[in-house]
Protein backbone atom coordinates (compact mmCIF):
# COMPACT_ATOMS: atom_id res chain seq x y z
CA UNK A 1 -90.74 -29.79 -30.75
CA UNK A 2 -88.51 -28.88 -27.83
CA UNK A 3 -90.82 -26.95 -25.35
CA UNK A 4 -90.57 -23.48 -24.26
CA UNK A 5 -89.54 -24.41 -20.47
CA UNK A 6 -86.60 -26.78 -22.12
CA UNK A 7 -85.57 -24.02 -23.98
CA UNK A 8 -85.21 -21.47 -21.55
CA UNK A 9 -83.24 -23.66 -19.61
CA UNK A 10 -80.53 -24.97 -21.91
CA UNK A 11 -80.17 -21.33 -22.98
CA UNK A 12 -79.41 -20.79 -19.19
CA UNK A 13 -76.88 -23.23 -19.01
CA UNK A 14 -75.22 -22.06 -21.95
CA UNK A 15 -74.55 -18.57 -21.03
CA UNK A 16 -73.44 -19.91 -17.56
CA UNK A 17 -70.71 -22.24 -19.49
CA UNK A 18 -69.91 -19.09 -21.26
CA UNK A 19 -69.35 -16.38 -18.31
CA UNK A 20 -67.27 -19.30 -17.23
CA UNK A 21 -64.64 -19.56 -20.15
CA UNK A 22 -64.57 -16.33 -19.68
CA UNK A 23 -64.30 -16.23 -15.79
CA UNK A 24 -61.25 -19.05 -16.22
CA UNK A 25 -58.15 -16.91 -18.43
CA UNK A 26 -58.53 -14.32 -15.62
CA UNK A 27 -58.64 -16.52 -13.14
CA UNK A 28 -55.33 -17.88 -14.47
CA UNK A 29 -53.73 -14.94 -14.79
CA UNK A 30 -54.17 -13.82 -11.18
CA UNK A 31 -52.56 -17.23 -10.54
CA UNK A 32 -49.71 -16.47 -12.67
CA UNK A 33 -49.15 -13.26 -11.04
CA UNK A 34 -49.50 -14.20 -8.15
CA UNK A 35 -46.82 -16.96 -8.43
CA UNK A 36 -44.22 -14.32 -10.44
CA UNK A 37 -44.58 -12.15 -7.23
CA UNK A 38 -42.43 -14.74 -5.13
CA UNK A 39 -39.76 -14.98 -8.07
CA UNK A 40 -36.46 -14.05 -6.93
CA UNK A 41 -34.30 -11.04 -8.69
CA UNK A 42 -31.73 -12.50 -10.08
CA UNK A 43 -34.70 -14.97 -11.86
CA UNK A 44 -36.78 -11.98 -13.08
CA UNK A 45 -33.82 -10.68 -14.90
CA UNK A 46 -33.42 -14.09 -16.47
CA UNK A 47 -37.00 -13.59 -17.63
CA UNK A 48 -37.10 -10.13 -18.81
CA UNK A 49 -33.27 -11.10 -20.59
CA UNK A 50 -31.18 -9.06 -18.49
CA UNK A 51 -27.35 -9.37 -19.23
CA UNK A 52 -25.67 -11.67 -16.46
CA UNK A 53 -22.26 -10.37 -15.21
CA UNK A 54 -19.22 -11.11 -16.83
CA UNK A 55 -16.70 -13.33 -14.39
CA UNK A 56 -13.36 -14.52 -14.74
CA UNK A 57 -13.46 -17.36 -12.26
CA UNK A 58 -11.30 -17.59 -9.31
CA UNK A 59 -8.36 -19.61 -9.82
CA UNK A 60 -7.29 -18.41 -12.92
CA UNK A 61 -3.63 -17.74 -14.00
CA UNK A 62 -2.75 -14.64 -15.45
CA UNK A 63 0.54 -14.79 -17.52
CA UNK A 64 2.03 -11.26 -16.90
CA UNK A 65 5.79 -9.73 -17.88
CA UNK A 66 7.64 -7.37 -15.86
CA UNK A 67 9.12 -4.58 -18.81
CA UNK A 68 11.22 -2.27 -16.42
CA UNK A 69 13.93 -4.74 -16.07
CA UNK A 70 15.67 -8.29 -16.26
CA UNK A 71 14.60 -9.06 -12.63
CA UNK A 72 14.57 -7.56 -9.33
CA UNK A 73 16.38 -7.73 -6.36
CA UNK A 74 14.50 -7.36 -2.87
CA UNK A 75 15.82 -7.71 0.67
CA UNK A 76 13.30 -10.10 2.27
CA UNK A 77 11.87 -8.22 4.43
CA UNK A 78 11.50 -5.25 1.80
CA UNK A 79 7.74 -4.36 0.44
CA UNK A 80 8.72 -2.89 -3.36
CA UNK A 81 5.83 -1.65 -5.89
CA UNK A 82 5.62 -3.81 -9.08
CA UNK A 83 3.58 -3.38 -12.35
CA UNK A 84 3.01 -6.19 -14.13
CA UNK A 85 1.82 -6.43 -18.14
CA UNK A 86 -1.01 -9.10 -19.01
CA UNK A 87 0.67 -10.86 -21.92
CA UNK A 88 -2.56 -13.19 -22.94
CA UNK A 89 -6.23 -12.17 -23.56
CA UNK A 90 -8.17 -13.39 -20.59
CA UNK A 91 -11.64 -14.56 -20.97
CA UNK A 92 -14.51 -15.07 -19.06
CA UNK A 93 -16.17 -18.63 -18.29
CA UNK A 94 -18.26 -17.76 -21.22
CA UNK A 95 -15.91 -16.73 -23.47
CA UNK A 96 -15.83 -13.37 -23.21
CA UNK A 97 -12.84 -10.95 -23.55
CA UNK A 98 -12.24 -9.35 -19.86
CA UNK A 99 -8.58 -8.25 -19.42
CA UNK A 100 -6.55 -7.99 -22.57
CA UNK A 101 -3.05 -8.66 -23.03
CA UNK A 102 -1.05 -5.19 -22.67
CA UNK A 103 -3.18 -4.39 -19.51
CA UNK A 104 -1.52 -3.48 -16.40
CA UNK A 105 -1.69 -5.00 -12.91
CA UNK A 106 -0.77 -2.72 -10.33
CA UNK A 107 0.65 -4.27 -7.21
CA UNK A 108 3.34 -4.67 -4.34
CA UNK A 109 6.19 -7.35 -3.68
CA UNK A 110 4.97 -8.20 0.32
CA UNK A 111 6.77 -10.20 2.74
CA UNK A 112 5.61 -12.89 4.10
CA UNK A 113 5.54 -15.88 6.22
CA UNK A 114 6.49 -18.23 3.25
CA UNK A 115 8.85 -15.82 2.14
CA UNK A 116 7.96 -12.62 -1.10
CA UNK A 117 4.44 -12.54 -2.47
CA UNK A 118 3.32 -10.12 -5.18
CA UNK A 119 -0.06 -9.20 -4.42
CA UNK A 120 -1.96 -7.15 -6.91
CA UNK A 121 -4.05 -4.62 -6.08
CA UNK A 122 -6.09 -2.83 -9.70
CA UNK A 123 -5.86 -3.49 -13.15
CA UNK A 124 -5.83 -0.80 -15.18
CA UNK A 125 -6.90 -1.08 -18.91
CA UNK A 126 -5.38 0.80 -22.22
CA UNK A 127 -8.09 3.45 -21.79
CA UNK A 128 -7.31 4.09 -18.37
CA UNK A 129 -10.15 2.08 -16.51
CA UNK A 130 -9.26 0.60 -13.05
CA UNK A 131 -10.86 -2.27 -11.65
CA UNK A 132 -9.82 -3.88 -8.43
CA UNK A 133 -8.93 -7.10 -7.98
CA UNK A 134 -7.80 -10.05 -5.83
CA UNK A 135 -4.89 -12.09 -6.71
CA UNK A 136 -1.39 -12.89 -6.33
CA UNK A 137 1.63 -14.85 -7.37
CA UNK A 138 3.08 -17.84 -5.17
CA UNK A 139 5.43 -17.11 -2.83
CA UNK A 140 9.08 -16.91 -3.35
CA UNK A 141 10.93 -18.88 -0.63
CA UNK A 142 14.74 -18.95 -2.47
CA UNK A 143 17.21 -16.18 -1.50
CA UNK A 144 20.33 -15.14 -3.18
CA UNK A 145 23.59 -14.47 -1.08
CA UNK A 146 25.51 -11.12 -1.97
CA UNK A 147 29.38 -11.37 -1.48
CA UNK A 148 32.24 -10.49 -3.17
CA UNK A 149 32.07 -14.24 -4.59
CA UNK A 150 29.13 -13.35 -6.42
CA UNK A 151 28.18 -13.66 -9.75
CA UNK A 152 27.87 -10.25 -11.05
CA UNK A 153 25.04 -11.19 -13.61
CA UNK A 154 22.81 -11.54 -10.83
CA UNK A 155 22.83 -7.39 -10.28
CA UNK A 156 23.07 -6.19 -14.18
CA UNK A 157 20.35 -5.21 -15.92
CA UNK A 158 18.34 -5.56 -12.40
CA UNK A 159 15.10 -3.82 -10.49
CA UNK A 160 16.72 -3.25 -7.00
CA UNK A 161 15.17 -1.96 -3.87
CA UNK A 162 16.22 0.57 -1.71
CA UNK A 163 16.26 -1.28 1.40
CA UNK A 164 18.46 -3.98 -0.79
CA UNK A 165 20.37 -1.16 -2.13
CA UNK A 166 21.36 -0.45 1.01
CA UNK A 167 22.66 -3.76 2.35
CA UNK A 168 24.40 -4.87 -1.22
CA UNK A 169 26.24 -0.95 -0.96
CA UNK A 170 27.42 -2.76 2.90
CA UNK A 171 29.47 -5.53 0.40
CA UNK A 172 31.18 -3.10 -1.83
CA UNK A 173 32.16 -0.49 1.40
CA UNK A 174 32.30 3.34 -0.10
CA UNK A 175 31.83 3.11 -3.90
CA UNK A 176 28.86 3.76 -5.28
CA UNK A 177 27.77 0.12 -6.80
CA UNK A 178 24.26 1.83 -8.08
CA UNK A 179 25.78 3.90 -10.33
CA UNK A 180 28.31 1.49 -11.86
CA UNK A 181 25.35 -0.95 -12.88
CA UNK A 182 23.77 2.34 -14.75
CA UNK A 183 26.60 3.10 -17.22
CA UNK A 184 29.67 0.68 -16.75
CA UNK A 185 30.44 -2.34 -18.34
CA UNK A 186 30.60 -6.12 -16.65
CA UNK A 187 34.33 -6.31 -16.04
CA UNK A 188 34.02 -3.15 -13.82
CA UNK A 189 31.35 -4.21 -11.77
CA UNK A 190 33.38 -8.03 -11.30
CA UNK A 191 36.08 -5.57 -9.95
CA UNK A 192 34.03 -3.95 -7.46
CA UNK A 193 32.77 -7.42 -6.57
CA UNK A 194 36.28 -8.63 -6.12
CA UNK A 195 37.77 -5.82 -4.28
CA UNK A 196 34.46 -5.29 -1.64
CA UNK A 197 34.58 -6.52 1.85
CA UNK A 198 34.13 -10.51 3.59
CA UNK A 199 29.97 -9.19 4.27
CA UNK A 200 27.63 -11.55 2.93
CA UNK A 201 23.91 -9.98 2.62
CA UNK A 202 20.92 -12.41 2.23
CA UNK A 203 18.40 -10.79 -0.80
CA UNK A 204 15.60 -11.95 -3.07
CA UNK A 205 16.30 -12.48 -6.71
CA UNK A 206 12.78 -12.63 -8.88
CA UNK A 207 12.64 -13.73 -12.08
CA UNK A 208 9.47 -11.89 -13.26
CA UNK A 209 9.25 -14.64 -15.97
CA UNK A 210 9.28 -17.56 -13.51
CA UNK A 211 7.97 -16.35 -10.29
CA UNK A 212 5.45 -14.10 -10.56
CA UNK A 213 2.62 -15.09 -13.02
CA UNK A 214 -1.03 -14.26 -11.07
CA UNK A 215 -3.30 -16.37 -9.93
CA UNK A 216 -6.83 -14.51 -9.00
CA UNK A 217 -8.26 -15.24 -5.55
CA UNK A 218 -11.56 -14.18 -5.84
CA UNK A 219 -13.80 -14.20 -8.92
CA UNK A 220 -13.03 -10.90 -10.80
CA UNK A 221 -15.96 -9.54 -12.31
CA UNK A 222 -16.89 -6.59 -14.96
């Protein structure tokens, strides 16, 4: 038989084994949040499942359409406000919808050192939403030369500036060139163009089509 003395002490080191199980899981846990204290933010959201933002990356092209016209005629060193329609869904890197087709992109024809940029400014969404954003088209380094040797298809059906308005109105002398584009037909307009003075005008002709799809510049986030 075990005796009493033997007895007393395994019982001893038994309960010691057991206050230290039961020492250890808190001990842990301490540990545990001691480490989560030094966890960044952004990797405490990942933990607790917090949505990440939704990006459309920088460098992506926006197909757009220009609906208020064929084209439009700038003089180069003319800024001219341009709204642009979306005509593709664009997603984000993860596949999620951002800027439907339909939505607007608000925005200005600048000039500058290459030649006409369109530089957007806000999209606005069908239910009104704005959201700013960076991006533009490539520049636009071709002019067009107004004379009376011109073709008039270049000016029918156009978008033109006022500060072009004004130099194209130098080509035809008194008559009122704006208003035959509004209601008269081709062959009057070739007559203007054939009876207008030896000026030449330099302007920009964009083709909304060809020269002005967007390009973002900075990621553009929801």
């Amino acid at each position: 038989m075990l005796s009493k003395q033997f007895r007393s002490k395994t019982a001893a080191l038994i309960a010691l084994g057991m206050a230290s199980a039961a020492i250890a899981p808190f001990s842990m846990a301490q540990r545990v949040l001691a480490s989560e204290a030094h966890v960044q933010p952004f990797q405490t959201a990942q933990l607790f499942g917090q949505p990440a933002a939704v990006v459309v990356p920088a460098g992506t092209i926006i197909p757009v359409a220009y609906t208020e016209a064929e084209r439009i005629v700038i003089a180069p060193d003319e800024t001219y406000p341009v709204t642009l329609v979306t005509t593709v869904d664009v997603f984000s890197s993860a596949g999620t919808l951002v800027i439907p087709a339909g939505s607007q992109i608000e925005g200005e024809l600048l000039p500058v050192e290459e030649g006409t940029q369109f530089v957007a400014s806000e999209v606005v969404f069908a239910n009104g939403t704005r959201r700013d954003i960076v991006a533009s088209s490539d520049p636009i380094t071709e002019t067009e030369i107004i004379s009376e040797r011109s073709d008039p298809d270049i000016l029918r059906g156009a978008a033109i500036g006022a500060a072009a308005a004004g130099v194209i109105s130098e080509v035809f002398g008194s008559i009122d060139f704006l208003e035959v584009l509004g209601g008269a037909g081709l062959g009057a307009l070739a007559a203007i163009l054939i009876g207008g003075s030896d000026r030449e005008v330099e302007v920009v002709v964009i083709e909304p089509e060809e020269d002005l799809d967007v390009v973002l510049d900075a990621d553009f986030a929801l």
